[in-house]
ModelCIF file with pLDDT and N, C-alpha, C, O atoms, coordinates in Angstrom:
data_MODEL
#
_entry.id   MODEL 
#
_entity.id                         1 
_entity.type                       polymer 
_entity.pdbx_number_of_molecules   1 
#
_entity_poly.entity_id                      1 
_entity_poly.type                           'polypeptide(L)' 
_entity_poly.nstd_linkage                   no 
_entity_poly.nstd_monomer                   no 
_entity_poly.pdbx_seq_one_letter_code       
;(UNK)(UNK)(UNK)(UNK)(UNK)(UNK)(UNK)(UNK)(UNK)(UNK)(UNK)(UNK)(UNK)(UNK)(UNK)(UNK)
(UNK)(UNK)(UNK)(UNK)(UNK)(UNK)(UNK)(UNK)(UNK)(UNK)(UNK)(UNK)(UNK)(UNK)(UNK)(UNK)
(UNK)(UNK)(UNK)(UNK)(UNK)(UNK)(UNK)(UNK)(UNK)(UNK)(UNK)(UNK)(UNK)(UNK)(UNK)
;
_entity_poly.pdbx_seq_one_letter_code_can   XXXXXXXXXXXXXXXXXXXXXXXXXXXXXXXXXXXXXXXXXXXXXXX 
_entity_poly.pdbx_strand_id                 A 
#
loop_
_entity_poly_seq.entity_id 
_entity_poly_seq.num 
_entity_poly_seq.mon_id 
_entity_poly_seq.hetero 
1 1  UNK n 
1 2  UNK n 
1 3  UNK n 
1 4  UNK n 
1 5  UNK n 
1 6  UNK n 
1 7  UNK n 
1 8  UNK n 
1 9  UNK n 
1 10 UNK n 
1 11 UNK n 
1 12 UNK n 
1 13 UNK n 
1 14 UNK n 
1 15 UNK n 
1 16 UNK n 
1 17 UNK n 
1 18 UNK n 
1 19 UNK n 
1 20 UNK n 
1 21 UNK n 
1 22 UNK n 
1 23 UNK n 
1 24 UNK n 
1 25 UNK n 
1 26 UNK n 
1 27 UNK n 
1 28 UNK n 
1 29 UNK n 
1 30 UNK n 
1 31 UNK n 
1 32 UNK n 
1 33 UNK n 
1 34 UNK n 
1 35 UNK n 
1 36 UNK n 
1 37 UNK n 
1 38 UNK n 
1 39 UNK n 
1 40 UNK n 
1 41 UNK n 
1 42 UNK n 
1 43 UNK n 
1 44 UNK n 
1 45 UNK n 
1 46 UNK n 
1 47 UNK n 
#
_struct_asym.id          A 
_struct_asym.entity_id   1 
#
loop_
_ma_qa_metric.id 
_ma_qa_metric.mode 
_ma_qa_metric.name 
_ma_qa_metric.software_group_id 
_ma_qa_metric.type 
1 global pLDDT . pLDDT 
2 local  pLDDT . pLDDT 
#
_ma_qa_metric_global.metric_id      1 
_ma_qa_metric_global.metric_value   95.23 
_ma_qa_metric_global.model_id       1 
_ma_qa_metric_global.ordinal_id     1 
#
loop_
_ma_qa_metric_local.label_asym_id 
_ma_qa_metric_local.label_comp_id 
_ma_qa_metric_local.label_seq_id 
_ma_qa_metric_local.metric_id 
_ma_qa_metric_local.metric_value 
_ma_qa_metric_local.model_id 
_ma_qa_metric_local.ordinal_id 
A UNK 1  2 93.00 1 1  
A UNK 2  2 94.00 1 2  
A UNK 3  2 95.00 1 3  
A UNK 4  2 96.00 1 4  
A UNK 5  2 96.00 1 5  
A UNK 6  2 94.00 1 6  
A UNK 7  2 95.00 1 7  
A UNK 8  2 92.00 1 8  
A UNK 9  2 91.00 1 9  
A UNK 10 2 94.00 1 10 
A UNK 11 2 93.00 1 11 
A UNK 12 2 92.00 1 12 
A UNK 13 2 94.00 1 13 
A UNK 14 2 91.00 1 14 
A UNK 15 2 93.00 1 15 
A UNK 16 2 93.00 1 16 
A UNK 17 2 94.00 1 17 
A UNK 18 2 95.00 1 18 
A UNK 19 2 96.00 1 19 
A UNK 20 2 97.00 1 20 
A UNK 21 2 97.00 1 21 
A UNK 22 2 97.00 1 22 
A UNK 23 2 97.00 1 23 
A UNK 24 2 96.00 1 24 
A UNK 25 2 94.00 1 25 
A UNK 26 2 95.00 1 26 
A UNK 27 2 97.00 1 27 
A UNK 28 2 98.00 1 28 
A UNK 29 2 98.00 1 29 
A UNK 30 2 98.00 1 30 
A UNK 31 2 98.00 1 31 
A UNK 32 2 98.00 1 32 
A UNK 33 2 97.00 1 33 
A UNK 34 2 98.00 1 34 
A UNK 35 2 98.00 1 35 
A UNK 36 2 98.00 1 36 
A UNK 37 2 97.00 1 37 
A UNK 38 2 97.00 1 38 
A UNK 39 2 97.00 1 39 
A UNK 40 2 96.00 1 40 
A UNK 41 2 93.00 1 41 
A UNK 42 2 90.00 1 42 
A UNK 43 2 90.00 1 43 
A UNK 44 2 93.00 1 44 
A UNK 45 2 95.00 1 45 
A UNK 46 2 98.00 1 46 
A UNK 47 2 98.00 1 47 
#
loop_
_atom_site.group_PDB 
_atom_site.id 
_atom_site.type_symbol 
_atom_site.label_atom_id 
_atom_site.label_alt_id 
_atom_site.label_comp_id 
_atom_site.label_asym_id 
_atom_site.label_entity_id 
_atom_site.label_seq_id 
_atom_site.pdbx_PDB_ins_code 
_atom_site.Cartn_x 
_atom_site.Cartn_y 
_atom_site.Cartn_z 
_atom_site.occupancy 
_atom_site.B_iso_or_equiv 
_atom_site.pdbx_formal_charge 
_atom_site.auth_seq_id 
_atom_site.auth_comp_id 
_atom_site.auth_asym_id 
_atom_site.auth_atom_id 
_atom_site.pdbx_PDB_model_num 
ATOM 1   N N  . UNK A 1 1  ? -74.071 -206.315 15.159  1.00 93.00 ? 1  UNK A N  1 
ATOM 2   C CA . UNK A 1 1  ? -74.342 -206.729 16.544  1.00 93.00 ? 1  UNK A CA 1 
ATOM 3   C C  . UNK A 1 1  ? -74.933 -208.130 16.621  1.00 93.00 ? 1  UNK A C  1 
ATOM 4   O O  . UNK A 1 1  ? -75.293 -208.663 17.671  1.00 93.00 ? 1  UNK A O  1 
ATOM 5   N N  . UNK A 1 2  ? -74.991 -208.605 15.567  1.00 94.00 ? 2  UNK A N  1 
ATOM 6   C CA . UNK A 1 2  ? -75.930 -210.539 15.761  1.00 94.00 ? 2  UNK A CA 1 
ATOM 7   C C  . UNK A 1 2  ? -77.039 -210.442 15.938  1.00 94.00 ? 2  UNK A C  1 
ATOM 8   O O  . UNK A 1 2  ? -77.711 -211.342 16.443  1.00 94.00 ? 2  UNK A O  1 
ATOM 9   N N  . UNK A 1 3  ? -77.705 -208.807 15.392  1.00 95.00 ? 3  UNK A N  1 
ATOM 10  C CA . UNK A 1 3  ? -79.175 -209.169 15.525  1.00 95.00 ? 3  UNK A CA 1 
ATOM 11  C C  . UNK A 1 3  ? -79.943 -209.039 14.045  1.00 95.00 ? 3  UNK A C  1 
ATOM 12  O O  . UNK A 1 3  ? -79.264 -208.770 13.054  1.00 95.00 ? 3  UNK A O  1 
ATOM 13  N N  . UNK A 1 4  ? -81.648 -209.276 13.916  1.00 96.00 ? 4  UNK A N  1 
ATOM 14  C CA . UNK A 1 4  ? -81.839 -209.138 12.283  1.00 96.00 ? 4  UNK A CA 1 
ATOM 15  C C  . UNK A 1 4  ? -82.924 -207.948 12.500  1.00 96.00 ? 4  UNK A C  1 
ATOM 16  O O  . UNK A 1 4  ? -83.891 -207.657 13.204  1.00 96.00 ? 4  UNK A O  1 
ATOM 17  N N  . UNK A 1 5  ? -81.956 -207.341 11.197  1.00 96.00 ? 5  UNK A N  1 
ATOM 18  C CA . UNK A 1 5  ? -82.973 -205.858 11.379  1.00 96.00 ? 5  UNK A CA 1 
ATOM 19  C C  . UNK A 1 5  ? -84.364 -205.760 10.686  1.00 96.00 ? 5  UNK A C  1 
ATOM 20  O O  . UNK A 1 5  ? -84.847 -206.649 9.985   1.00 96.00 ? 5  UNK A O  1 
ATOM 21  N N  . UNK A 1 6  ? -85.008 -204.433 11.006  1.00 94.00 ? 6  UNK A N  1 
ATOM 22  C CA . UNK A 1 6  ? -86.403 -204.547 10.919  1.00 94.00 ? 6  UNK A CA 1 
ATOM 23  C C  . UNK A 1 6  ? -86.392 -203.860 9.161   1.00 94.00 ? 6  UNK A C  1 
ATOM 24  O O  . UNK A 1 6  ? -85.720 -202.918 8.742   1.00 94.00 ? 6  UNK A O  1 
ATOM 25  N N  . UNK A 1 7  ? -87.328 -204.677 8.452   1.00 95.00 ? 7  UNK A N  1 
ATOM 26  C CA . UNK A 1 7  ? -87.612 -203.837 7.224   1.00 95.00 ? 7  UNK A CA 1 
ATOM 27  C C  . UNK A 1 7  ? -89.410 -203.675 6.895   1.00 95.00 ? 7  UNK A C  1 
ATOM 28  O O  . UNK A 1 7  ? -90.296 -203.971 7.696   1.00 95.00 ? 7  UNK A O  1 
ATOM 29  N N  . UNK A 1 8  ? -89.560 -203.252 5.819   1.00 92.00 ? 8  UNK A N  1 
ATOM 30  C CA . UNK A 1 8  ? -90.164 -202.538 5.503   1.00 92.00 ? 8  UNK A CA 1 
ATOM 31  C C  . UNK A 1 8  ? -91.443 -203.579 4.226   1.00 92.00 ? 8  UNK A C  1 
ATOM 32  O O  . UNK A 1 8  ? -92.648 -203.339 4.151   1.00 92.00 ? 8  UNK A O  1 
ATOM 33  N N  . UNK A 1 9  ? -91.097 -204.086 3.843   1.00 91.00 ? 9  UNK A N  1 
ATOM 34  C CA . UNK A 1 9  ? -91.237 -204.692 2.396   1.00 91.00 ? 9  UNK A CA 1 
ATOM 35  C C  . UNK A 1 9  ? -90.047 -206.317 1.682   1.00 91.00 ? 9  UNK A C  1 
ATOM 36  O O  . UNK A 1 9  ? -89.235 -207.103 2.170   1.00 91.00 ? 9  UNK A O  1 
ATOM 37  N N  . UNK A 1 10 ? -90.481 -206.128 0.726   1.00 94.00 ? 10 UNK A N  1 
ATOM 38  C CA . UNK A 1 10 ? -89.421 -206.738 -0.344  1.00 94.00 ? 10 UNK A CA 1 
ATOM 39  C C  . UNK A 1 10 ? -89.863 -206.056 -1.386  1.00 94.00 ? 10 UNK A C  1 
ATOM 40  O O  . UNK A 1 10 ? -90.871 -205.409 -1.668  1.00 94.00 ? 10 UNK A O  1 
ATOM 41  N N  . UNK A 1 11 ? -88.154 -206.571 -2.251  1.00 93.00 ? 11 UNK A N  1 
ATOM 42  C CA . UNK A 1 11 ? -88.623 -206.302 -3.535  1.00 93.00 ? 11 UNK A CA 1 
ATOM 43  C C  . UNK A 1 11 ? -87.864 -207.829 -4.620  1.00 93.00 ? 11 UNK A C  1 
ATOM 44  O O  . UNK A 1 11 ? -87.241 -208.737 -4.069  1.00 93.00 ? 11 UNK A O  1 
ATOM 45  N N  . UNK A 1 12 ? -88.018 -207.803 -5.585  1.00 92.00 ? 12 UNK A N  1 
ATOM 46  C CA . UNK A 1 12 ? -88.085 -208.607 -6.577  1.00 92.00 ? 12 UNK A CA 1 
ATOM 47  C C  . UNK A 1 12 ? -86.653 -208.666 -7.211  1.00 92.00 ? 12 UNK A C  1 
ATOM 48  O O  . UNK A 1 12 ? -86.316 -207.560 -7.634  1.00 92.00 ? 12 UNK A O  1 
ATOM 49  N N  . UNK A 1 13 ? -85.686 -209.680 -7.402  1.00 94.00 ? 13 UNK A N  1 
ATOM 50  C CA . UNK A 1 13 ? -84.590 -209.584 -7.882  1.00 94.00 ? 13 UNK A CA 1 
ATOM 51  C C  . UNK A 1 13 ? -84.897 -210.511 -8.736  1.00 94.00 ? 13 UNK A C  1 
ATOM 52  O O  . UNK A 1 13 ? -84.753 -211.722 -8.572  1.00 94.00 ? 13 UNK A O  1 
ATOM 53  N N  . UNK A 1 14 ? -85.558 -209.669 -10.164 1.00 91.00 ? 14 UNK A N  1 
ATOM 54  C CA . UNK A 1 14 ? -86.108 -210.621 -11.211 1.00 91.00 ? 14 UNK A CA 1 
ATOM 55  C C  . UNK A 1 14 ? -85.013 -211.474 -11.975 1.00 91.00 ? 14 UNK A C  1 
ATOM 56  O O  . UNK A 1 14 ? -85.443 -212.306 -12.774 1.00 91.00 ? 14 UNK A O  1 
ATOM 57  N N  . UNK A 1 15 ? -83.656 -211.357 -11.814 1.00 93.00 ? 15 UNK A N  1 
ATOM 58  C CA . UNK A 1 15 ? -82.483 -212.070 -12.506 1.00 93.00 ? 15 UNK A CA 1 
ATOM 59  C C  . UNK A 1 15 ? -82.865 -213.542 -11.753 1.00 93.00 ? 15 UNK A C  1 
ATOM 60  O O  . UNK A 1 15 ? -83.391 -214.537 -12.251 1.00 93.00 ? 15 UNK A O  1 
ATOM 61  N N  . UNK A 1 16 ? -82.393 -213.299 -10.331 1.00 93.00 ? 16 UNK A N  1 
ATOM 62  C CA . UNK A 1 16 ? -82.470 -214.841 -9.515  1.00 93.00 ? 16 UNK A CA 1 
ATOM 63  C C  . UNK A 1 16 ? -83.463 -215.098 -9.158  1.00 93.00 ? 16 UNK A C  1 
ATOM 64  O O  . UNK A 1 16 ? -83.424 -216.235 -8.687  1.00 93.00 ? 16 UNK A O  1 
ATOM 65  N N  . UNK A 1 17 ? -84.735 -214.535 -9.077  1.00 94.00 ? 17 UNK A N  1 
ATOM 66  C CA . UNK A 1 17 ? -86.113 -214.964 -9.284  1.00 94.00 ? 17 UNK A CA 1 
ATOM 67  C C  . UNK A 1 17 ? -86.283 -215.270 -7.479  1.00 94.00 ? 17 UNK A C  1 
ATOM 68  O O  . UNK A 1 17 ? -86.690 -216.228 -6.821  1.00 94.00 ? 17 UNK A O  1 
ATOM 69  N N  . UNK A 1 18 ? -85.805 -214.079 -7.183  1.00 95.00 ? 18 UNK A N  1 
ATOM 70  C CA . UNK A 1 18 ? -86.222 -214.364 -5.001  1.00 95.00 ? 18 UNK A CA 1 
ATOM 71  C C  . UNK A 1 18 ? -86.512 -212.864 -4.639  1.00 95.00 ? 18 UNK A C  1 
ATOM 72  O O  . UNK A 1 18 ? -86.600 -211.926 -5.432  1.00 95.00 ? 18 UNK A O  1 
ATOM 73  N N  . UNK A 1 19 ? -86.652 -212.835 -3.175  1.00 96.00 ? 19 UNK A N  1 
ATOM 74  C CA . UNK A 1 19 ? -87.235 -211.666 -3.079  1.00 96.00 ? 19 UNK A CA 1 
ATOM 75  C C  . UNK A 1 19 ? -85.858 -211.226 -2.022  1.00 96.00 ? 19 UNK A C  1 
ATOM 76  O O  . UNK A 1 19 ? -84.889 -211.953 -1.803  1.00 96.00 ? 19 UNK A O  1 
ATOM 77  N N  . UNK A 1 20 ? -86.068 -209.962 -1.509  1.00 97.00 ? 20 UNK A N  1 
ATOM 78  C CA . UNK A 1 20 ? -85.169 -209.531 -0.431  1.00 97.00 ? 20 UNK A CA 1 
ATOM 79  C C  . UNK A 1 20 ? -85.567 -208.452 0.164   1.00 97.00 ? 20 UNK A C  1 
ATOM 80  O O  . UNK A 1 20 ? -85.763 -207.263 -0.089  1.00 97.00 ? 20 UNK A O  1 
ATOM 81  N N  . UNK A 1 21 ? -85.634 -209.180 1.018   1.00 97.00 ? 21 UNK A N  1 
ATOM 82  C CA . UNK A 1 21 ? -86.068 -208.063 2.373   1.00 97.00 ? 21 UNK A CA 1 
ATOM 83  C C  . UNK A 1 21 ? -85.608 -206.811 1.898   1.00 97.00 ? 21 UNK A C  1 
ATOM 84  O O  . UNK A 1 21 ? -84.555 -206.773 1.260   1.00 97.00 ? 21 UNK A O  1 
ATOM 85  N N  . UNK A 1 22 ? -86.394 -205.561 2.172   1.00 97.00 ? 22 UNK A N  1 
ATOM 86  C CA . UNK A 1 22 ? -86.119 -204.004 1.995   1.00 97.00 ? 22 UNK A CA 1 
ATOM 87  C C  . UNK A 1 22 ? -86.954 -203.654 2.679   1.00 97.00 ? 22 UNK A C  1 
ATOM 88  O O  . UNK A 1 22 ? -88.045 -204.046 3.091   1.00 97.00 ? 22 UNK A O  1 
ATOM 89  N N  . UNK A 1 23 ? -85.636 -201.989 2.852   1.00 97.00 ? 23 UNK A N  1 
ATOM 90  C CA . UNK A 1 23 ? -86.585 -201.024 3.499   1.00 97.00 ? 23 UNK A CA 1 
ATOM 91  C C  . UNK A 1 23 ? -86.280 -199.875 2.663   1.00 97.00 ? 23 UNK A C  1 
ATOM 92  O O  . UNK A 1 23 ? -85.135 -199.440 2.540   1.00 97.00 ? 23 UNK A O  1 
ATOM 93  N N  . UNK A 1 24 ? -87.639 -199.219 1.899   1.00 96.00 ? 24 UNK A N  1 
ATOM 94  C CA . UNK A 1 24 ? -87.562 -198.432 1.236   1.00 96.00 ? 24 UNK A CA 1 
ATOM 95  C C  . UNK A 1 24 ? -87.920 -196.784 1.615   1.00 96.00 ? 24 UNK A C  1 
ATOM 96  O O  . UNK A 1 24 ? -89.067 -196.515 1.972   1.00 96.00 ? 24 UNK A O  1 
ATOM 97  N N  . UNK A 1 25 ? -87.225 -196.062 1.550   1.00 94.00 ? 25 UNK A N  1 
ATOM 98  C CA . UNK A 1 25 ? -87.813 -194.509 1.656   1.00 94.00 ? 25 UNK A CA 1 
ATOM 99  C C  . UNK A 1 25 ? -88.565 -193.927 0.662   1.00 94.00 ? 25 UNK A C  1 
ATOM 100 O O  . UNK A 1 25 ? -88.584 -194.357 -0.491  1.00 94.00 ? 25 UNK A O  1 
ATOM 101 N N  . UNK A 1 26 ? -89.103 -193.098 0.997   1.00 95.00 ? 26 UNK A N  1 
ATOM 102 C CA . UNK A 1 26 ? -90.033 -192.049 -0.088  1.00 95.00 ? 26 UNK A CA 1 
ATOM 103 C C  . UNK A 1 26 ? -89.673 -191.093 -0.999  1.00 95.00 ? 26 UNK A C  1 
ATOM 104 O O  . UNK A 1 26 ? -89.362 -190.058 -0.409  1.00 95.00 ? 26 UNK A O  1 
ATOM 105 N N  . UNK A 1 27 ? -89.604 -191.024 -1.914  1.00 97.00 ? 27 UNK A N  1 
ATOM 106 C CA . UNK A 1 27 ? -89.048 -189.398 -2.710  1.00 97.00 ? 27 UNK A CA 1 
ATOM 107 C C  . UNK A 1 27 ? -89.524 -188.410 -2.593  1.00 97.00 ? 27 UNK A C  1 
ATOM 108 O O  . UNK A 1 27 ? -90.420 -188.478 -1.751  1.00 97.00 ? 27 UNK A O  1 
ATOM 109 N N  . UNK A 1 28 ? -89.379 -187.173 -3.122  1.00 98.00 ? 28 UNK A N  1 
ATOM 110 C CA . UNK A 1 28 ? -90.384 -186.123 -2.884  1.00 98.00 ? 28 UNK A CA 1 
ATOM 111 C C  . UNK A 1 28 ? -90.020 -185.253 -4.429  1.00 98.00 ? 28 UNK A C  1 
ATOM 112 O O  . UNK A 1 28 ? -88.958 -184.898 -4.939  1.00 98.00 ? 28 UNK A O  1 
ATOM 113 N N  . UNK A 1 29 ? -91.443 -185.130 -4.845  1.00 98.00 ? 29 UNK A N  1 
ATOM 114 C CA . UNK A 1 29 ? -90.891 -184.346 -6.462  1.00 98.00 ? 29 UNK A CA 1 
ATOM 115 C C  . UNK A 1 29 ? -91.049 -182.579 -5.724  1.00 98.00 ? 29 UNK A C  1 
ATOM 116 O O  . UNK A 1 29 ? -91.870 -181.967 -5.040  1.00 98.00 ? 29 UNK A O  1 
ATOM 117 N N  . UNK A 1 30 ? -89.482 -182.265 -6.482  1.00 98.00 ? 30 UNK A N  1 
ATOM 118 C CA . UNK A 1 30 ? -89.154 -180.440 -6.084  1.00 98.00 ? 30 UNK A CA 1 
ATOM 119 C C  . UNK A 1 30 ? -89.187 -179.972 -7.676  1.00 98.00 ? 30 UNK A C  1 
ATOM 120 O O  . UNK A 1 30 ? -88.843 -180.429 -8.766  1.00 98.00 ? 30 UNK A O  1 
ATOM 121 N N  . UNK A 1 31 ? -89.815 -178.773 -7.136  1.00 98.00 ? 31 UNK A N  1 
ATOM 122 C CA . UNK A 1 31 ? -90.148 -177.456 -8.190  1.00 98.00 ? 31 UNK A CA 1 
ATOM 123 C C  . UNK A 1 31 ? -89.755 -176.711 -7.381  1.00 98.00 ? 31 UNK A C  1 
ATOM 124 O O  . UNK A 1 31 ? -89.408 -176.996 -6.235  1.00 98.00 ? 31 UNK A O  1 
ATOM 125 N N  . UNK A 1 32 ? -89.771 -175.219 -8.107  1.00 98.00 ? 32 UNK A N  1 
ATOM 126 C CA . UNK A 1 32 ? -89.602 -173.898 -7.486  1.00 98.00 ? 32 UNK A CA 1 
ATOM 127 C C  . UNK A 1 32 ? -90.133 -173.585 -6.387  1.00 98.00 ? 32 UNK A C  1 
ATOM 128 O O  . UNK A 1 32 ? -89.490 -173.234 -5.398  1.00 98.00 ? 32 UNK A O  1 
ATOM 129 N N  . UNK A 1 33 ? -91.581 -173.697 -6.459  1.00 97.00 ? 33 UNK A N  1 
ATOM 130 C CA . UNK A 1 33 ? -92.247 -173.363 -5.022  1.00 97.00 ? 33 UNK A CA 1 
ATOM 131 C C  . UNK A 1 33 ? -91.729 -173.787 -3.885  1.00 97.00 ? 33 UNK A C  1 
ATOM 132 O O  . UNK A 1 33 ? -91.551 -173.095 -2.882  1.00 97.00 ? 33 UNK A O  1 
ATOM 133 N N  . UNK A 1 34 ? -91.317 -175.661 -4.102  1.00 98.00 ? 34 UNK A N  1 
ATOM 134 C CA . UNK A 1 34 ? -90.545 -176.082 -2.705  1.00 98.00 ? 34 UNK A CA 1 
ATOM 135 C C  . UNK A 1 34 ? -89.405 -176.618 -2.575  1.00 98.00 ? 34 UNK A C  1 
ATOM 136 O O  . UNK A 1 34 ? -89.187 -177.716 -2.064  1.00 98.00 ? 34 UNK A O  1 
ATOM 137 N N  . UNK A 1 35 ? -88.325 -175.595 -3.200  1.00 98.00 ? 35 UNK A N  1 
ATOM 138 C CA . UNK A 1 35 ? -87.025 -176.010 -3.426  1.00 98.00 ? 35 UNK A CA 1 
ATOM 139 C C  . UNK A 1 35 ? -87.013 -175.752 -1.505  1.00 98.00 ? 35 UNK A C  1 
ATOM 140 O O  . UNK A 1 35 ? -86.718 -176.656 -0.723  1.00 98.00 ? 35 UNK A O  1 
ATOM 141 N N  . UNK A 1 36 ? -87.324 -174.614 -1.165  1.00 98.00 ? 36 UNK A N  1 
ATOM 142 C CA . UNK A 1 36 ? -86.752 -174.782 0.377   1.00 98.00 ? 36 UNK A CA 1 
ATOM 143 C C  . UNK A 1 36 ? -87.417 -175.792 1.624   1.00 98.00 ? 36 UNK A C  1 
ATOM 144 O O  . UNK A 1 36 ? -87.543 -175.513 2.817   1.00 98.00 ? 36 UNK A O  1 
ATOM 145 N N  . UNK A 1 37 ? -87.781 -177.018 0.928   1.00 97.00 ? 37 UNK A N  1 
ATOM 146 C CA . UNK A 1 37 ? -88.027 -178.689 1.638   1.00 97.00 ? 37 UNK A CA 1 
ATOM 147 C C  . UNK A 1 37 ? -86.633 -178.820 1.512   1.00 97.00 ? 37 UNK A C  1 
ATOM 148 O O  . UNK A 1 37 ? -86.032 -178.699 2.580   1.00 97.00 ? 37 UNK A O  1 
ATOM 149 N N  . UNK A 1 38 ? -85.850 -179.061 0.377   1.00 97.00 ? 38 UNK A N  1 
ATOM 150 C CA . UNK A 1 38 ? -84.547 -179.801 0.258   1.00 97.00 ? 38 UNK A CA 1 
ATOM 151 C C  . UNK A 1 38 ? -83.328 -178.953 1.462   1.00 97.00 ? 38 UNK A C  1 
ATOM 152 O O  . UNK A 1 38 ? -82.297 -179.371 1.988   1.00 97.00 ? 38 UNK A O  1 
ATOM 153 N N  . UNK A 1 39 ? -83.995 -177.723 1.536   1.00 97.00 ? 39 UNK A N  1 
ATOM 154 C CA . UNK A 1 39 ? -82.783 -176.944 2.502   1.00 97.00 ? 39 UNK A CA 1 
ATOM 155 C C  . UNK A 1 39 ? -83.434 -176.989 4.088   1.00 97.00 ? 39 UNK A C  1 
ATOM 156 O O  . UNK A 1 39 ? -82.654 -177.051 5.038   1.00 97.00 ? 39 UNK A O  1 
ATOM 157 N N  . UNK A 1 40 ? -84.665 -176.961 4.273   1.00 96.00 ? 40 UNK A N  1 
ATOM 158 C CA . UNK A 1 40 ? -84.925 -177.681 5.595   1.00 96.00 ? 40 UNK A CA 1 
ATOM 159 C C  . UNK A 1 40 ? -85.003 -179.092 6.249   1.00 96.00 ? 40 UNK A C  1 
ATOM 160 O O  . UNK A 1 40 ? -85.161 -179.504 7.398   1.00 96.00 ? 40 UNK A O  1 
ATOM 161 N N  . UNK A 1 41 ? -84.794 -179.742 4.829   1.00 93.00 ? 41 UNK A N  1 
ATOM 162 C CA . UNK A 1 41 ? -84.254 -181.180 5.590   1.00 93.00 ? 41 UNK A CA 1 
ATOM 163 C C  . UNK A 1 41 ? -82.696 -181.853 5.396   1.00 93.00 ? 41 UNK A C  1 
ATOM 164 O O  . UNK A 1 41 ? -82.284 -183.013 5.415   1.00 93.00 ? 41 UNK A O  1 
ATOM 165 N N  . UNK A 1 42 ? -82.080 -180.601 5.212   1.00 90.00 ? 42 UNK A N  1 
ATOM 166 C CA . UNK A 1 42 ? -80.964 -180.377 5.318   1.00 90.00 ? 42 UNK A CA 1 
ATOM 167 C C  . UNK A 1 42 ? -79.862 -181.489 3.674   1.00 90.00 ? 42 UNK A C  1 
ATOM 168 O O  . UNK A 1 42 ? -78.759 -182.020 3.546   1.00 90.00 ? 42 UNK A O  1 
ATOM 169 N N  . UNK A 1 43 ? -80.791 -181.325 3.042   1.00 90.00 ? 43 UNK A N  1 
ATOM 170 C CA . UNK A 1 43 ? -80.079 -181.680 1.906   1.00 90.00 ? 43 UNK A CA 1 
ATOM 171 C C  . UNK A 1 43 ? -79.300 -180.914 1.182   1.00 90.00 ? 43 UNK A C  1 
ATOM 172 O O  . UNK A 1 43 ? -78.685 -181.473 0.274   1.00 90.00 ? 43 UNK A O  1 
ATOM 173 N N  . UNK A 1 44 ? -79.109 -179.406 1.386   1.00 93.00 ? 44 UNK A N  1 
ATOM 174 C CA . UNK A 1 44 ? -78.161 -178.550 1.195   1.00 93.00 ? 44 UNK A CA 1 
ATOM 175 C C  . UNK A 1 44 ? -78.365 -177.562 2.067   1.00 93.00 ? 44 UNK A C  1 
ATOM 176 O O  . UNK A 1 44 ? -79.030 -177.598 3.102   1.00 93.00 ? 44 UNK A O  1 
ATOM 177 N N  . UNK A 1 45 ? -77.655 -176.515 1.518   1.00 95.00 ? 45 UNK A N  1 
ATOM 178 C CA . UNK A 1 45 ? -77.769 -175.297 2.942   1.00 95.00 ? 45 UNK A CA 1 
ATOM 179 C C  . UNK A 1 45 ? -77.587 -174.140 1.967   1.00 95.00 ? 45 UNK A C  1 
ATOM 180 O O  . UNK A 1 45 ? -76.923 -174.123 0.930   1.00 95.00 ? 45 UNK A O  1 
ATOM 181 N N  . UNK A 1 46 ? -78.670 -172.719 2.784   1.00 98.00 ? 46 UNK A N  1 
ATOM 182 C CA . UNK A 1 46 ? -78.507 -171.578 1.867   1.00 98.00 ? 46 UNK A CA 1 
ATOM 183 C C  . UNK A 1 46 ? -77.437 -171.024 1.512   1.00 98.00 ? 46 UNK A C  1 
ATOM 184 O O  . UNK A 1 46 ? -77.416 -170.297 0.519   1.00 98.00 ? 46 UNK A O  1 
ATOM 185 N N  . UNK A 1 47 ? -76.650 -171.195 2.049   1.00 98.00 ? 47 UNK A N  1 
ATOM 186 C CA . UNK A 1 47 ? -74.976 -170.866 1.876   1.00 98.00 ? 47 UNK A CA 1 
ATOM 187 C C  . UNK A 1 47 ? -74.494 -171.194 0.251   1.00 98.00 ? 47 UNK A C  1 
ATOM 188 O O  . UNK A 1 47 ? -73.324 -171.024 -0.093  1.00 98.00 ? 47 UNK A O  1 
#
């Protein structure tokens, strides 16, 4: 659309030695107890 989007951070592109705008998300570490996070945020389904 010709506009500049919103980010979050940078990070480091240590080859060419500049930075670049990012927007980064969070991970989440799964075990047994909360395998059903990954199926309520719809990263698979009980099926």
């Amino acid at each position: 659309k010709g506009e500049t989007p919103q980010t979050t951070g940078t990070v480091q592109d240590t080859q060419a030695n500049r930075e670049v705008a990012a927007i980064l998300e969070t991970p989440e570490a799964i075990y047994k107890e909360n395998v059903k996070d990954v199926v309520t945020a719809g990263g698979t389904t009980a099926a």
